[in-house]
C-alpha atoms as a PDB file:
ATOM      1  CA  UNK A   1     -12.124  -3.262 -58.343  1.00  0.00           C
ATOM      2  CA  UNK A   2      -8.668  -4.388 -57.645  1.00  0.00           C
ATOM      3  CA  UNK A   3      -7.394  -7.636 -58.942  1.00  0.00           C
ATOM      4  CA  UNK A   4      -6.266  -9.724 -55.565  1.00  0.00           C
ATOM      5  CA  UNK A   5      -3.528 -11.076 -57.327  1.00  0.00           C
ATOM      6  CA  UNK A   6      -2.316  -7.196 -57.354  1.00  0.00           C
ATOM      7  CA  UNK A   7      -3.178  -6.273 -53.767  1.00  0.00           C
ATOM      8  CA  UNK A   8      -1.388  -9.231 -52.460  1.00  0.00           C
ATOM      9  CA  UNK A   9       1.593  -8.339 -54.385  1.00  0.00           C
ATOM     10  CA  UNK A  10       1.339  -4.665 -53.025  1.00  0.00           C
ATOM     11  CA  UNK A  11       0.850  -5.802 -49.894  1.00  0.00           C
ATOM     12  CA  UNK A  12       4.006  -8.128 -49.873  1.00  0.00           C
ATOM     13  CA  UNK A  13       5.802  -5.416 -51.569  1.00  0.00           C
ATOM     14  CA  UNK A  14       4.625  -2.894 -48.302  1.00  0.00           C
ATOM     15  CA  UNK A  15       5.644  -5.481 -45.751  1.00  0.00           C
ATOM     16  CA  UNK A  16       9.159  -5.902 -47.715  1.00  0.00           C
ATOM     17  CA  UNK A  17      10.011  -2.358 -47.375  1.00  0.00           C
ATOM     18  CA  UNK A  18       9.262  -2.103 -44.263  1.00  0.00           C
ATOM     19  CA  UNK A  19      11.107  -5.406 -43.183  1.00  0.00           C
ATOM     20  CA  UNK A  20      13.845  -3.272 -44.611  1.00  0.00           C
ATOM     21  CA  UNK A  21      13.244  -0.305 -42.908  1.00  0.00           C
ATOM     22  CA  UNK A  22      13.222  -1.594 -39.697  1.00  0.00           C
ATOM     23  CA  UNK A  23      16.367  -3.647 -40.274  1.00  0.00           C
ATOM     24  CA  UNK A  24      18.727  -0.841 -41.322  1.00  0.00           C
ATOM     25  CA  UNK A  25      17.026   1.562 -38.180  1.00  0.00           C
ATOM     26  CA  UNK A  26      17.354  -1.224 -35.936  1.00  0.00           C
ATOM     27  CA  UNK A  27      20.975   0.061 -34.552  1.00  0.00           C
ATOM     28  CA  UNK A  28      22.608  -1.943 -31.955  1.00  0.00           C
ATOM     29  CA  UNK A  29      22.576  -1.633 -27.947  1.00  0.00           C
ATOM     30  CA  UNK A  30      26.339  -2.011 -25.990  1.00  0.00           C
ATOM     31  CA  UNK A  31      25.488  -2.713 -22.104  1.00  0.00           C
ATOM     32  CA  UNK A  32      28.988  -2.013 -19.926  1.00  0.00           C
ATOM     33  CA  UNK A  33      29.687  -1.822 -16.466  1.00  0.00           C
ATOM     34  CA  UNK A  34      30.626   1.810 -14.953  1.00  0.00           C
ATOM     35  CA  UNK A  35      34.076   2.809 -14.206  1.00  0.00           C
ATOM     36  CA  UNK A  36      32.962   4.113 -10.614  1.00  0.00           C
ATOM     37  CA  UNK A  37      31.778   2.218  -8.110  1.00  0.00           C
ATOM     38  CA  UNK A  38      27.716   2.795  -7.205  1.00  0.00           C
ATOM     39  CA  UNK A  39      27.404   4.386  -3.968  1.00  0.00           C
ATOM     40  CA  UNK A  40      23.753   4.060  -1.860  1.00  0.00           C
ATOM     41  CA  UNK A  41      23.286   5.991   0.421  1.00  0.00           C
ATOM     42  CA  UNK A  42      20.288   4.571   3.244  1.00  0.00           C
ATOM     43  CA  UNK A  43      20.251   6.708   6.188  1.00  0.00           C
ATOM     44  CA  UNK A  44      17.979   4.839   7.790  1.00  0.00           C
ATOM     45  CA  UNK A  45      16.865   5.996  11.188  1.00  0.00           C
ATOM     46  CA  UNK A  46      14.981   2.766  13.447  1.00  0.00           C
ATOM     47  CA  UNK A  47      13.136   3.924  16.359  1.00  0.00           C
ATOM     48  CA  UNK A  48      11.004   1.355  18.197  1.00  0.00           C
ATOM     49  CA  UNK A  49       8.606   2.408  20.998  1.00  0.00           C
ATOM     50  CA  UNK A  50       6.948   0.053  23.485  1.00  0.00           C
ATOM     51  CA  UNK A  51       3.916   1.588  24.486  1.00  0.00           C
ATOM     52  CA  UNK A  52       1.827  -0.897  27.535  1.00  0.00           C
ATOM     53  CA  UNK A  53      -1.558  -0.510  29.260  1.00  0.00           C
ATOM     54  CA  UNK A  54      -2.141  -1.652  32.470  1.00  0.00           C
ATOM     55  CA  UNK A  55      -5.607  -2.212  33.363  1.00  0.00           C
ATOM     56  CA  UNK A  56      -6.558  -0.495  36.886  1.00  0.00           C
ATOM     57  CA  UNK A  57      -5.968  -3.938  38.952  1.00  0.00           C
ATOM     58  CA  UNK A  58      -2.551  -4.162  37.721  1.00  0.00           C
ATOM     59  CA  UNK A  59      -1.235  -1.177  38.220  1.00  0.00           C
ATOM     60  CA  UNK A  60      -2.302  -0.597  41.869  1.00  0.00           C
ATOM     61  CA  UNK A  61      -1.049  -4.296  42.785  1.00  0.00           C
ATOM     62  CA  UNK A  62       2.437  -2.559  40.970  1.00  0.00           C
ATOM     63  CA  UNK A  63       2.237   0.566  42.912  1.00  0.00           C
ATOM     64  CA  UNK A  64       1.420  -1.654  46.249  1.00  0.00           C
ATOM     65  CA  UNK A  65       4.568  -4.084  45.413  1.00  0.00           C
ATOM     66  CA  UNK A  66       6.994  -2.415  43.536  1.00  0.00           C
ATOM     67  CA  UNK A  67       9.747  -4.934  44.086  1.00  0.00           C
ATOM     68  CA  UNK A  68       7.984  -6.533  42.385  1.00  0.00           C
ATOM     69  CA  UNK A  69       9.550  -6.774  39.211  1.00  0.00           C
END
């Protein structure tokens, strides 16, 4: 059997490399604004359709008056 005292210093030893690794891969990120303009495009087409029902009753009185409306 492993002594703990061992295995925790391996594992501290582990977690210090990789502390190290990730610090030296971590790179940096640079965020800038483009030179050009952005451009969006939305051809947007709106058609609206108002479809009515008349029940019978309407309609004729409609028919029978049309100056109605």
């Amino acid at each position: 059997m492993t002594d703990p005292g061992t295995l925790r210093m391996r594992t501290m030893a582990a977690m210090a490399a990789m502390a190290a690794a990730m610090m030296t891969a971590g790179g940096c990120v640079n965020v800038s604004a483009p030179d050009k303009p952005i451009v969006i495009n939305l051809n947007i087409n709106i058609t609206q359709e108002v479809v009515y029902r008349l029940d019978g009753e309407a309609k004729s009185l409609i028919q029978e008056n049309p100056g109605i409306f």
